[in-house]
PDB file of N, CA and C in Angstrom:
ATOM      1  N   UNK A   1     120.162  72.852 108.320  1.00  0.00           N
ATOM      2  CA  UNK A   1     119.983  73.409 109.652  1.00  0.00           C
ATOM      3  C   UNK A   1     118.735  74.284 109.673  1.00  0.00           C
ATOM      4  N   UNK A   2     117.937  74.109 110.873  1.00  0.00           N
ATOM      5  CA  UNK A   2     116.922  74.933 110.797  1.00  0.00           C
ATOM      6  C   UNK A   2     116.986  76.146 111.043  1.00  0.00           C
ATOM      7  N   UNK A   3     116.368  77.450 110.531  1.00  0.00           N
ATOM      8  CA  UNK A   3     116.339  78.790 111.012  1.00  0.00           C
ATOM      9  C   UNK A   3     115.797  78.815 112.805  1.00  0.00           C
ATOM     10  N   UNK A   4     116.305  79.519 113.519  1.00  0.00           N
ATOM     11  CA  UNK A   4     115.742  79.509 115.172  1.00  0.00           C
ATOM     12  C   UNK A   4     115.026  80.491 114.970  1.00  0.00           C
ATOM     13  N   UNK A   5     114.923  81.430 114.456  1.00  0.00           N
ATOM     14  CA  UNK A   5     114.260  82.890 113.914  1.00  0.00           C
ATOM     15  C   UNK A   5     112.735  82.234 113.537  1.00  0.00           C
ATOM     16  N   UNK A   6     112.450  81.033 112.613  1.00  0.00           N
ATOM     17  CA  UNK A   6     110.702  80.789 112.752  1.00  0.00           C
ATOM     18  C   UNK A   6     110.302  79.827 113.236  1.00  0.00           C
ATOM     19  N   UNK A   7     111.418  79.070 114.478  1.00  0.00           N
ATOM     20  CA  UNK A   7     110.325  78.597 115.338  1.00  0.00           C
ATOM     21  C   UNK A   7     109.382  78.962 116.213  1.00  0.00           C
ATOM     22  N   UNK A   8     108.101  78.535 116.652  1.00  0.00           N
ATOM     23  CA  UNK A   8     107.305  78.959 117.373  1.00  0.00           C
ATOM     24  C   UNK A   8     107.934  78.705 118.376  1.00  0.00           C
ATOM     25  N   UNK A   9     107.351  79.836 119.229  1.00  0.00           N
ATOM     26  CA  UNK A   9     107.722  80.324 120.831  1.00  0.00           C
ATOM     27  C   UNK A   9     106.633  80.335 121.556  1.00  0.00           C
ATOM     28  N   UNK A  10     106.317  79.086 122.326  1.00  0.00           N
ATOM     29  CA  UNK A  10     104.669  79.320 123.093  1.00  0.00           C
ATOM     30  C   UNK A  10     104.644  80.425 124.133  1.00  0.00           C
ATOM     31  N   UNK A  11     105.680  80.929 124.482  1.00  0.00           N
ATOM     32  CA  UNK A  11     105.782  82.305 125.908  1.00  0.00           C
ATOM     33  C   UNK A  11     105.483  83.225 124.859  1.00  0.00           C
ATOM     34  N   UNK A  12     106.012  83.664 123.598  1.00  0.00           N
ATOM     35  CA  UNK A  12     106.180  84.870 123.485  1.00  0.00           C
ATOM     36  C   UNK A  12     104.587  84.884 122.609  1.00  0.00           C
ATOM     37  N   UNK A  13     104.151  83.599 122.034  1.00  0.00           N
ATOM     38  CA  UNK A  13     102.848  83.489 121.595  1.00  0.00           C
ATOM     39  C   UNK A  13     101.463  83.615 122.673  1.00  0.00           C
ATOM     40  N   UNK A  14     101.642  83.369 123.907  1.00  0.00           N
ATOM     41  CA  UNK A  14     100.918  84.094 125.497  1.00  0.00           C
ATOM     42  C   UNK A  14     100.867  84.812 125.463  1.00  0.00           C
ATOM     43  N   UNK A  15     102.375  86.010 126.032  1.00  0.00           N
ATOM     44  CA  UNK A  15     102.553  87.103 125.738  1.00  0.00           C
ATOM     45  C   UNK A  15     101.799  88.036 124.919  1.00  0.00           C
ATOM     46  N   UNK A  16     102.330  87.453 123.302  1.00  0.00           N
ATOM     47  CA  UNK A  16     101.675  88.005 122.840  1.00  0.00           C
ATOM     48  C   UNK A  16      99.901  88.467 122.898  1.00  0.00           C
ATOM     49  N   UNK A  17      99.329  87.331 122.709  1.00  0.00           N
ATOM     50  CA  UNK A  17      97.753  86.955 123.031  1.00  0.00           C
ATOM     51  C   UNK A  17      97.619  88.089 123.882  1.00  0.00           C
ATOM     52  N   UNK A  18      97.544  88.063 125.208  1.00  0.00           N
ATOM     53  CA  UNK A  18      97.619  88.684 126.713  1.00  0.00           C
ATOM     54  C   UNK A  18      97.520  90.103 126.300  1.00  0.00           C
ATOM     55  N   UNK A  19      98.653  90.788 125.800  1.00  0.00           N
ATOM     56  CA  UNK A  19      99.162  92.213 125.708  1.00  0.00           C
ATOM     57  C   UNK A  19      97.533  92.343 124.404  1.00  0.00           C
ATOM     58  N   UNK A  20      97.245  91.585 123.126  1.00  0.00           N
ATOM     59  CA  UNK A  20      96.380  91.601 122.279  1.00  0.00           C
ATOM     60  C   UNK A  20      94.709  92.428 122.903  1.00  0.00           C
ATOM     61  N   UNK A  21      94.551  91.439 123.578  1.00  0.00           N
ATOM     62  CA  UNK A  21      93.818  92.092 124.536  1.00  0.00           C
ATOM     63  C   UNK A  21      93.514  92.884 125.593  1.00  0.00           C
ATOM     64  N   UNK A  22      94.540  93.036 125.778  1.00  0.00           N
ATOM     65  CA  UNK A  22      94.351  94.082 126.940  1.00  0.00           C
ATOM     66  C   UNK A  22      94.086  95.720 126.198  1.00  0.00           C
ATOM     67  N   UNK A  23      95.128  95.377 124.906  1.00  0.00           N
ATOM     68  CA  UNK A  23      95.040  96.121 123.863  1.00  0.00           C
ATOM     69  C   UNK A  23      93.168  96.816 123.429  1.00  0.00           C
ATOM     70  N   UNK A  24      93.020  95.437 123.505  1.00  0.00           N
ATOM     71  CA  UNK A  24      91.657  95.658 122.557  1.00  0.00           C
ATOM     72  C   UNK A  24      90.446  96.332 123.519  1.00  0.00           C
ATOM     73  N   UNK A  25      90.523  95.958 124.759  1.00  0.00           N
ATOM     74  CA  UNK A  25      90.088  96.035 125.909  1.00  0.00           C
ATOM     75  C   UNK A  25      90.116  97.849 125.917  1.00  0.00           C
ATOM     76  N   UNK A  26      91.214  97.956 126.328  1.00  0.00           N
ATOM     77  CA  UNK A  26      91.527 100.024 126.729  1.00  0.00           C
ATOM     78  C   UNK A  26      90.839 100.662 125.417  1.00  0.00           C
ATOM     79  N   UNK A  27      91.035  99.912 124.163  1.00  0.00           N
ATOM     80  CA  UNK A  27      90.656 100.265 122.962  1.00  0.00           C
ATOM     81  C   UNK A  27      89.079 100.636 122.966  1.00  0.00           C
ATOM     82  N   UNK A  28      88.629  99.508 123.496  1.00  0.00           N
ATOM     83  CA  UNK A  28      87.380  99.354 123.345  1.00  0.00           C
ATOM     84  C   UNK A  28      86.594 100.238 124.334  1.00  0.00           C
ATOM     85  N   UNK A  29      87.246 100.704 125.817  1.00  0.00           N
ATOM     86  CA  UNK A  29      86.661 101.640 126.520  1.00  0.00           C
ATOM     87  C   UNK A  29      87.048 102.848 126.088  1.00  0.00           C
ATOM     88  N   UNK A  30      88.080 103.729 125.749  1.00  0.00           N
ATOM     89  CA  UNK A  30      88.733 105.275 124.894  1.00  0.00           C
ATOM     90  C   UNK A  30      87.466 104.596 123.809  1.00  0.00           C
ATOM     91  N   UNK A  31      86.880 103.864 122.850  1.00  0.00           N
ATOM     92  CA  UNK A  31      86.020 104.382 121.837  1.00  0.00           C
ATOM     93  C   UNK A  31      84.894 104.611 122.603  1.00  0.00           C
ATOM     94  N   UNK A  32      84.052 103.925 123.603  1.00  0.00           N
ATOM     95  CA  UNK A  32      83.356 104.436 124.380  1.00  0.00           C
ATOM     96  C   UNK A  32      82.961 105.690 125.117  1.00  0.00           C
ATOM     97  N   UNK A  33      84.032 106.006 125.489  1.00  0.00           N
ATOM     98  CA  UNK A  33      83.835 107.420 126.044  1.00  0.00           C
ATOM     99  C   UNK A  33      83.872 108.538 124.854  1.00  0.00           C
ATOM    100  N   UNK A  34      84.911 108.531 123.822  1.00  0.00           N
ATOM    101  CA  UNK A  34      84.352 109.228 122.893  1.00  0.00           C
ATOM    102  C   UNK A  34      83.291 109.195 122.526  1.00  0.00           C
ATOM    103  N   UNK A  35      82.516 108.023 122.379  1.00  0.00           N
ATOM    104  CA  UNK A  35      81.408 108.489 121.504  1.00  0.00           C
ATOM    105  C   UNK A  35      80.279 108.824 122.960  1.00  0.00           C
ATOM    106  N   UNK A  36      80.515 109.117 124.128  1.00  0.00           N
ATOM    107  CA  UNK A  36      79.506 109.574 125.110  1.00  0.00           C
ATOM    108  C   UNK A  36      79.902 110.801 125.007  1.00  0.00           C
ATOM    109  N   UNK A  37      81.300 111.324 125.108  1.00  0.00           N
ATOM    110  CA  UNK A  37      81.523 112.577 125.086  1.00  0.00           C
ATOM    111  C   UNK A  37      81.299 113.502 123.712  1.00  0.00           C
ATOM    112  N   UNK A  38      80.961 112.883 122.559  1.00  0.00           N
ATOM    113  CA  UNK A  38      80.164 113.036 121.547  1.00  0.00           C
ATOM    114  C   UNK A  38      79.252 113.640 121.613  1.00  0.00           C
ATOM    115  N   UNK A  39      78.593 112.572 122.095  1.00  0.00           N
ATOM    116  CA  UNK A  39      76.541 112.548 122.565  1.00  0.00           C
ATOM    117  C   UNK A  39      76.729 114.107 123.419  1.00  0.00           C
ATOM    118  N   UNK A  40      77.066 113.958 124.267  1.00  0.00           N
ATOM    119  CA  UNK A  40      77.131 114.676 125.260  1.00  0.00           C
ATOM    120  C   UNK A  40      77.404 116.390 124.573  1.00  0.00           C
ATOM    121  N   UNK A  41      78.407 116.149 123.908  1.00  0.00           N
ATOM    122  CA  UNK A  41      78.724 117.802 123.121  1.00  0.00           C
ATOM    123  C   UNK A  41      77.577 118.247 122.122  1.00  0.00           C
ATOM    124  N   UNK A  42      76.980 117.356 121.293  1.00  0.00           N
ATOM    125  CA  UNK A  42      75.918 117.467 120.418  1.00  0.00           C
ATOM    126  C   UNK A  42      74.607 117.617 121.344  1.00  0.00           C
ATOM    127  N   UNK A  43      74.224 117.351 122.146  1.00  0.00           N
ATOM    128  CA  UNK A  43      73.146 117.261 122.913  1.00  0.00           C
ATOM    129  C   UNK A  43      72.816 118.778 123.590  1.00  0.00           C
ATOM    130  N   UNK A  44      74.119 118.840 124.006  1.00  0.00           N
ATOM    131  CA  UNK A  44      74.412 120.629 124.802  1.00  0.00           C
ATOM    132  C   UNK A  44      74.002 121.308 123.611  1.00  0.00           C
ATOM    133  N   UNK A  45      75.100 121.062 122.741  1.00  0.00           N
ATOM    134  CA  UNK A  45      74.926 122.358 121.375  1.00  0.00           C
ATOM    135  C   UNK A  45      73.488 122.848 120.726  1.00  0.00           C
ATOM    136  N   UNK A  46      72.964 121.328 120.907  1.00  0.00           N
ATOM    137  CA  UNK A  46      71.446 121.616 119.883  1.00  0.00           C
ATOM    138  C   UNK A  46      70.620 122.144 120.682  1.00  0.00           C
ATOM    139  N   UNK A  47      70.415 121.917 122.088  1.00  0.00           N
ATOM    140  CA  UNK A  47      69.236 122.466 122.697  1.00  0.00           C
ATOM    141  C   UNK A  47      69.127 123.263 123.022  1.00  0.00           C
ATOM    142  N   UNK A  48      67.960 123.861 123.412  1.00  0.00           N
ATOM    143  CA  UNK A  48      68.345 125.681 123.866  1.00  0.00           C
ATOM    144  C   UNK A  48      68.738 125.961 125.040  1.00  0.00           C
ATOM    145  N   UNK A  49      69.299 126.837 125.134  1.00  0.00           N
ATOM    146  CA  UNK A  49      70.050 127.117 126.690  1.00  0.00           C
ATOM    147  C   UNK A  49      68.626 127.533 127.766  1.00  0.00           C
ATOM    148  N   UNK A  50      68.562 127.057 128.788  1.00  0.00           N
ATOM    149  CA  UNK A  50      67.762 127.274 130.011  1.00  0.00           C
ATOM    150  C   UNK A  50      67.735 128.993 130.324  1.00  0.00           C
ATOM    151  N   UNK A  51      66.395 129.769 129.700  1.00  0.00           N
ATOM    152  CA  UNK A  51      66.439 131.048 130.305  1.00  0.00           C
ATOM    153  C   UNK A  51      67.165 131.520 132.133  1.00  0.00           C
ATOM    154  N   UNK A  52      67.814 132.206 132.479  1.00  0.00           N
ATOM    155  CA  UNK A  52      68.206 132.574 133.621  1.00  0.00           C
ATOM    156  C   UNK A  52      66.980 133.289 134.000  1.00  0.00           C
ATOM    157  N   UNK A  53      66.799 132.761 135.358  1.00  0.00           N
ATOM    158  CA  UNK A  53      66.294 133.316 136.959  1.00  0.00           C
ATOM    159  C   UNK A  53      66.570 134.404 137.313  1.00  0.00           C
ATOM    160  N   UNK A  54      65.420 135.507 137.249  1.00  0.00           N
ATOM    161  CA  UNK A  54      65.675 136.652 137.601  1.00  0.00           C
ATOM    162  C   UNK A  54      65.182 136.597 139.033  1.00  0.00           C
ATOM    163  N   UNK A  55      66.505 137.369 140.213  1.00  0.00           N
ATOM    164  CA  UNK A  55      65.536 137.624 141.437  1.00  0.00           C
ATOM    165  C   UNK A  55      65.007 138.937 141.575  1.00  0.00           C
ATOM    166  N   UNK A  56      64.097 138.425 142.489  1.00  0.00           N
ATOM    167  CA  UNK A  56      63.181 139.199 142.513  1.00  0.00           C
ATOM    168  C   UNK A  56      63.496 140.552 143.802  1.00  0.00           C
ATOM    169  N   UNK A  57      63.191 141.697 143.495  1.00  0.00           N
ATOM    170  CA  UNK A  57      63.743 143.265 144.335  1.00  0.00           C
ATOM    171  C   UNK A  57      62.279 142.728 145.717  1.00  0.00           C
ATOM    172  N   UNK A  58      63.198 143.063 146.390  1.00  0.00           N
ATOM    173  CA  UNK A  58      62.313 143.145 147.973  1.00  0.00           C
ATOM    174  C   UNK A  58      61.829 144.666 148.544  1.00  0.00           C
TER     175      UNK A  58
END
C-alpha cells in the first residue's frame, strides 16, 4: 500500500510556490529600505551639521 503522506499534491505545490514569493518579494523590499535607511543614517552622521541663521536686530 502506498504512503498518502508522499504523494505529490499539485494545490498545495501552487500554494506553496505563490506564498514562496510573495515571501521573497516583502523580503526583498524590508532589505531595501534598510539599506536606504542605512545610507540615510550614515550620511546625516558624517556630515557637518548646517551652521544656524542668526537674525538680524532691527
Amino acid at each position: 500500500m502506498k504512503n498518502p503522506w508522499v504523494k505529490k499534491n499539485p494545490f498545495l505545490s501552487m500554494w506553496l510556490s505563490g506564498a514562496n514569493a510573495v515571501i521573497g518579494s516583502a523580503r526583498g523590499r524590508a532589505t531595501a529600505q534598510a539599506k536606504r535607511q542605512a545610507s540615510t543614517l550614515w550620511t546625516a552622521a558624517l556630515t557637518p551639521a548646517k551652521p544656524k541663521k542668526r537674525r538680524s536686530k532691527r
